[in-house]
Protein backbone atom coordinates (compact mmCIF):
# COMPACT_ATOMS: atom_id res chain seq x y z
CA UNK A 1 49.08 -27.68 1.57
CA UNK A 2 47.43 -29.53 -1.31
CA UNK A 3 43.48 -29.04 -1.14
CA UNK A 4 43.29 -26.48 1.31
CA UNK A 5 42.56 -22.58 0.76
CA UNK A 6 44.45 -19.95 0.81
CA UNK A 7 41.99 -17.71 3.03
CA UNK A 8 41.77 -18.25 6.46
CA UNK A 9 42.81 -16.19 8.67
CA UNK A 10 44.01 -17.56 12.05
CA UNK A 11 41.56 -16.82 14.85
CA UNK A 12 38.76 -14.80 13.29
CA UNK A 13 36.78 -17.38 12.42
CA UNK A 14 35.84 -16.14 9.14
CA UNK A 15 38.76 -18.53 6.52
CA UNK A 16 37.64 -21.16 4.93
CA UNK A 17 40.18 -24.44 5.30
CA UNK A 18 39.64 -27.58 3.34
CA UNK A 19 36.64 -28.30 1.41
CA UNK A 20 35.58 -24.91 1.74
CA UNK A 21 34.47 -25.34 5.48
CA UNK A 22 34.41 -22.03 7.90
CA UNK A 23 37.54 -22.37 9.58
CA UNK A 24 35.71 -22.40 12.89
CA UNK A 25 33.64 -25.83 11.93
CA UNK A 26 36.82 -27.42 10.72
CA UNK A 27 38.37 -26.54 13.81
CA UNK A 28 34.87 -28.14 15.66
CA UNK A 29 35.36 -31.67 13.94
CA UNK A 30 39.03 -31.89 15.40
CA UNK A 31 37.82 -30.98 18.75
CA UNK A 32 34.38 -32.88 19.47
CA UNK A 33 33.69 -30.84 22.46
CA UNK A 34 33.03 -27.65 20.13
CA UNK A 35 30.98 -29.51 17.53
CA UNK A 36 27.52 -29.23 19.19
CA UNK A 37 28.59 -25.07 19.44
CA UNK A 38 29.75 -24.68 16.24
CA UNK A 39 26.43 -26.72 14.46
CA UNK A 40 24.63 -24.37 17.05
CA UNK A 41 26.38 -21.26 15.20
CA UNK A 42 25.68 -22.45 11.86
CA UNK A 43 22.46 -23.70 11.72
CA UNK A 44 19.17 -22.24 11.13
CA UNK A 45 16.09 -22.16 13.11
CA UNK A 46 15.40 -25.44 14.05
CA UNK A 47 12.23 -28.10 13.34
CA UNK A 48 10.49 -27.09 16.64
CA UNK A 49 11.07 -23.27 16.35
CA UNK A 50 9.65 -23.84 12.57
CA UNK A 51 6.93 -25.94 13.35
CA UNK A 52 5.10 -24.10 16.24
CA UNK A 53 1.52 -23.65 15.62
CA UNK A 54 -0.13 -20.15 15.14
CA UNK A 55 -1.87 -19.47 18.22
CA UNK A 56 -5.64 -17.83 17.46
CA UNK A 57 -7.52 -16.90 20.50
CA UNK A 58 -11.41 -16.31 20.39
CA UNK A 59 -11.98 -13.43 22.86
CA UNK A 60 -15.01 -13.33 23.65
CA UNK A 61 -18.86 -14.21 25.09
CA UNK A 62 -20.87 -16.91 25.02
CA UNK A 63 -21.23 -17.20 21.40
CA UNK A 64 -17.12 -17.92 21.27
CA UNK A 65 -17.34 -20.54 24.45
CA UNK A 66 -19.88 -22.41 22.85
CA UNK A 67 -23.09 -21.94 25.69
CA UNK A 68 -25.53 -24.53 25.17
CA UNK A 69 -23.22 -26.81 22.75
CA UNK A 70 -20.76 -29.50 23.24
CA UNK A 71 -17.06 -28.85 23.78
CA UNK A 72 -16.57 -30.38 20.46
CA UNK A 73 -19.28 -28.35 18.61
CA UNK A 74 -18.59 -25.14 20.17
CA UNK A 75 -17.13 -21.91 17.88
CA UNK A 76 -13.66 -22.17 18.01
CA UNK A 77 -13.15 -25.71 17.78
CA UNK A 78 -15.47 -26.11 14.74
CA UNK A 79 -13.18 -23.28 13.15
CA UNK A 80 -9.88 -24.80 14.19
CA UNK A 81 -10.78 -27.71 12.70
CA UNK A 82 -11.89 -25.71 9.61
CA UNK A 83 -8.28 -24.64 9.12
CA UNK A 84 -6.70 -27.42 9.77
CA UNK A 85 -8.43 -28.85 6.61
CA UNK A 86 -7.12 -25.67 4.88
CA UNK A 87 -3.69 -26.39 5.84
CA UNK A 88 -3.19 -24.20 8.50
CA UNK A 89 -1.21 -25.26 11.48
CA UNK A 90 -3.49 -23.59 14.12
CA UNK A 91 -4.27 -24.14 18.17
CA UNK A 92 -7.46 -21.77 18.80
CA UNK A 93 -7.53 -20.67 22.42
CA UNK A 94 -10.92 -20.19 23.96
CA UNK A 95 -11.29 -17.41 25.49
CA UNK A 96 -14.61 -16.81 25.91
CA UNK A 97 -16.79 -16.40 29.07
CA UNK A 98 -20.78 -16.83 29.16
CA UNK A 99 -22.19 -13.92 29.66
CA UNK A 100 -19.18 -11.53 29.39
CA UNK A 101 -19.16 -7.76 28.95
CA UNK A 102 -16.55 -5.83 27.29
CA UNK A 103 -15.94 -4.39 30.73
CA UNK A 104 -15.34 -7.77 31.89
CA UNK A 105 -12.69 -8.18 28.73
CA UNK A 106 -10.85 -5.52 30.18
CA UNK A 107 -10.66 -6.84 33.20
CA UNK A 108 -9.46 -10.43 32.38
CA UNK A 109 -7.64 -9.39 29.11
CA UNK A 110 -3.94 -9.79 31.01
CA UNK A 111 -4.40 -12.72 32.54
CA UNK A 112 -5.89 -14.44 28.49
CA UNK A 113 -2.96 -12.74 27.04
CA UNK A 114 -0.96 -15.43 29.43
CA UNK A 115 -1.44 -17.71 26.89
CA UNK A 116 0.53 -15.22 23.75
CA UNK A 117 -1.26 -15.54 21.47
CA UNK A 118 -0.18 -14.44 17.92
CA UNK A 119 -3.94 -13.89 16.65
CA UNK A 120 -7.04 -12.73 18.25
CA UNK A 121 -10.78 -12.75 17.23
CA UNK A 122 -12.26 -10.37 19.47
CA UNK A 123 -15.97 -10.74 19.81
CA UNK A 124 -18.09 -8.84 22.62
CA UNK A 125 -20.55 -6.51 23.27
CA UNK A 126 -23.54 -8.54 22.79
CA UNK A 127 -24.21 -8.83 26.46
CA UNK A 128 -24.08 -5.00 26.61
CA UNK A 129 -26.43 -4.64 23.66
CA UNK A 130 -29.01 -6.77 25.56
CA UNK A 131 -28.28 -4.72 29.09
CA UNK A 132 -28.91 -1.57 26.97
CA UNK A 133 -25.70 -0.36 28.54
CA UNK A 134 -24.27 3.09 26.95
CA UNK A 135 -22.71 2.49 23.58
CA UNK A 136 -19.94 5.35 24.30
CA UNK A 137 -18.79 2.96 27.44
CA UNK A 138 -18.43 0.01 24.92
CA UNK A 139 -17.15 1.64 22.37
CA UNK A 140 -14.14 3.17 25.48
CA UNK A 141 -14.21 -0.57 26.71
CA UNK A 142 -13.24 -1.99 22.76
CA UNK A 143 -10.24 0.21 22.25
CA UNK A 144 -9.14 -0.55 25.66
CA UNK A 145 -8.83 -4.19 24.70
CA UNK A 146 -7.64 -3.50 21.02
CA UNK A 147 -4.73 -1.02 22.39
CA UNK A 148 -3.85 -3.43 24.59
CA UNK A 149 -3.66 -6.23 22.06
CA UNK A 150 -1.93 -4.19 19.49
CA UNK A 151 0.96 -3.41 22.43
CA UNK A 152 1.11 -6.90 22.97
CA UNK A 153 1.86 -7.45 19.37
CA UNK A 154 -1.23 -9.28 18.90
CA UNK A 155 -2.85 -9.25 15.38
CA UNK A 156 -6.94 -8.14 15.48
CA UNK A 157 -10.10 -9.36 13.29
CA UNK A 158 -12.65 -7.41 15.06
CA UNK A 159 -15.70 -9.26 15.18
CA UNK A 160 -18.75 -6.75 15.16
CA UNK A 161 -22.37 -7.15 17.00
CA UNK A 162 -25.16 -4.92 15.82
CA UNK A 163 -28.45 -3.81 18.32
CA UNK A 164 -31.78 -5.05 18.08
CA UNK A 165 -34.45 -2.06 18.06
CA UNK A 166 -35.44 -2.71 21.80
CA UNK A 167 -33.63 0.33 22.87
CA UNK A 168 -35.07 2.67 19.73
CA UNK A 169 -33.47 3.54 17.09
CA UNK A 170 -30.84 6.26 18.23
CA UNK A 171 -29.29 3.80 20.55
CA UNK A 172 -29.33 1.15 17.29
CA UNK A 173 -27.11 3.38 15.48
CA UNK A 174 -24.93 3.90 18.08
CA UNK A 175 -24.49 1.09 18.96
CA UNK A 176 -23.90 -0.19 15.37
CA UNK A 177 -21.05 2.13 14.64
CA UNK A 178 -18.49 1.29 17.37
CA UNK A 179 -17.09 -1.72 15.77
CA UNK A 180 -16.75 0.17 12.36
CA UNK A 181 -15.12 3.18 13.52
CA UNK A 182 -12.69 1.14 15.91
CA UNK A 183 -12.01 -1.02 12.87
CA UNK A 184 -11.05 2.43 11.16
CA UNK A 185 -9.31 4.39 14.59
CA UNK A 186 -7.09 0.62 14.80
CA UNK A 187 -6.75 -0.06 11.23
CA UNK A 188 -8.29 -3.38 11.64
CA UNK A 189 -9.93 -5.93 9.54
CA UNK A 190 -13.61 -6.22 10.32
CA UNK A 191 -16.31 -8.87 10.12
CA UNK A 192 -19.58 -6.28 10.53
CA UNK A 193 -22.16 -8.78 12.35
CA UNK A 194 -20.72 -12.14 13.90
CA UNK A 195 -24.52 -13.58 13.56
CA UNK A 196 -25.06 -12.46 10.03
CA UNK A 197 -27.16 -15.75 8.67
CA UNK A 198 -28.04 -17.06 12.01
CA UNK A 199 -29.53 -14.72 13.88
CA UNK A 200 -33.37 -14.91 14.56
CA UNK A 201 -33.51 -17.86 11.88
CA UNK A 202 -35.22 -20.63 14.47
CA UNK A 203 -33.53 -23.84 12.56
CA UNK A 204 -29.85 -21.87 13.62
CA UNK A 205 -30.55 -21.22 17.13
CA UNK A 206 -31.00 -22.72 20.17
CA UNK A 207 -34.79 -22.43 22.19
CA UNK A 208 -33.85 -18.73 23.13
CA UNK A 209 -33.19 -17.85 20.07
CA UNK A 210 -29.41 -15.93 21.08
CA UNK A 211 -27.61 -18.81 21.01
CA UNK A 212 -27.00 -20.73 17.94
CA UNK A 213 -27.56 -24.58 17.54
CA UNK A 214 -24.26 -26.85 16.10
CA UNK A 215 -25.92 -26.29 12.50
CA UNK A 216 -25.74 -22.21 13.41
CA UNK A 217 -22.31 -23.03 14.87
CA UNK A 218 -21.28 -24.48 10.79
CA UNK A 219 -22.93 -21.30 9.37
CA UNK A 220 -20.57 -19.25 11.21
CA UNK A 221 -17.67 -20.75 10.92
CA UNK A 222 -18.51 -20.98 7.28
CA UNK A 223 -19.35 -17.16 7.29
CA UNK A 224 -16.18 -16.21 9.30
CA UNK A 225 -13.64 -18.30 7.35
CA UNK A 226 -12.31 -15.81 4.54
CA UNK A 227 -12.05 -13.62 7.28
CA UNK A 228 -10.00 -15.71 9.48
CA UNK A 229 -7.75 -17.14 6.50
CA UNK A 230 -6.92 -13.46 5.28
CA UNK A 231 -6.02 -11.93 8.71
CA UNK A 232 -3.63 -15.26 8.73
CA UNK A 233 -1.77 -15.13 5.28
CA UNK A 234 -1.34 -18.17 3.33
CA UNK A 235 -1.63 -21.93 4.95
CA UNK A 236 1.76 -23.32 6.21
CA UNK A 237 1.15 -26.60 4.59
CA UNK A 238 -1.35 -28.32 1.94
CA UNK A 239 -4.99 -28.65 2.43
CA UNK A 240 -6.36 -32.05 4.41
């Protein structure tokens, strides 16, 4: 037959027929009923599959749920709307819980990983800094909720704390060398010191002097941005 080729074979869905259509879509378009399959079979992923945003949660204290700010002016909506303007397509999740130990991360960590997220910040210990709890527990509590997230498929930028010399200097270096080493045991980017810029400046923090202000909240987004950008990859679309 004139315009039709010569390699289909009946049944296997793998000819071509006229026009060099699969034999299966040519037999679609005579039979309506089978189109929707056979576009189904043929098509790629489609717009909505493609188009999902990367979800990011911030795991993590009070400095990631924004204590003492507005909604609007807490950590991880300042930095979602950071990458936005980078081009990222990006929901930020906020998980983080005033006053939170990383005991307390292990114990909630199933019920935040509810959400799925594809990206995590994890940022605690601070609260067991200031308790002067034992840096060995910590440091057990950390890879607890890093081997869980790495099961889950979940990719890590540890966020690291470091001591302040109210417990001596022994427990400072301890302390300061469990985000390093779990960075190492996970094979994990790190960002060393979450407050690095803000901390103890009074014109960055709130009245206590833990908490930063909105201005702090701009330095650390500002700080924490290469980090966030290279754990993930190149921006879906062009910068705002």
């Amino acid at each position: 037959m004139p315009g039709l080729s010569g390699s289909h074979r009946a049944g296997d869905g793998r000819g071509t027929w006229g026009y060099g259509l699969p034999s299966r879509l040519f037999n679609a378009l005579r039979h309506p009923a089978l189109l929707f399959v056979a576009i189904l079979m043929t098509a790629g992923p489609s717009a909505a599959a493609q188009a999902a945003p990367i979800k990011l949660m911030a795991f993590g204290d009070s400095l990631s749920a924004g204590f003492g700010v507005e909604p609007n002016e807490a950590y991880p909506t300042r930095l979602q709307a950071a990458l936005k303007a980078k081009g990222y397509d990006v929901t930020i999740i906020n998980a983080g819980v005033s006053g939170d130990t990383t005991a307390g991360g292990v114990a909630r960590l199933d019920w935040a990983l509810g959400d799925h997220p594809d990206y995590a910040l994890v940022e605690l210990g601070a609260n067991d800094m200031l308790r002067g709890l034992d840096p060995d527990e910590v440091k057990a509590n950390l890879d607890k909720i890093l081997a869980a997230l790495d099961a889950a498929k979940v990719k890590v930028l540890l966020i690291g704390m470091q001591s302040s010399l109210n417990w001596g200097a022994d427990y400072k270096r301890r302390f300061d060398r469990i985000y390093p080493d779990l960075a190492t045991q996970h094979h994990l980017p790190l960002y060393p010191f979450f407050l690095d810029g803000v901390a103890l400046d009074p014109k960055l923090n709130q009245a206590d002097m833990l908490h930063p202000n909105p201005a702090g909240v701009d330095v650390l987004v500002a700080r924490t941005l290469p980090a966030v950008t290279k754990l993930l990859g190149p921006p879906t679309a062009p910068p705002s």
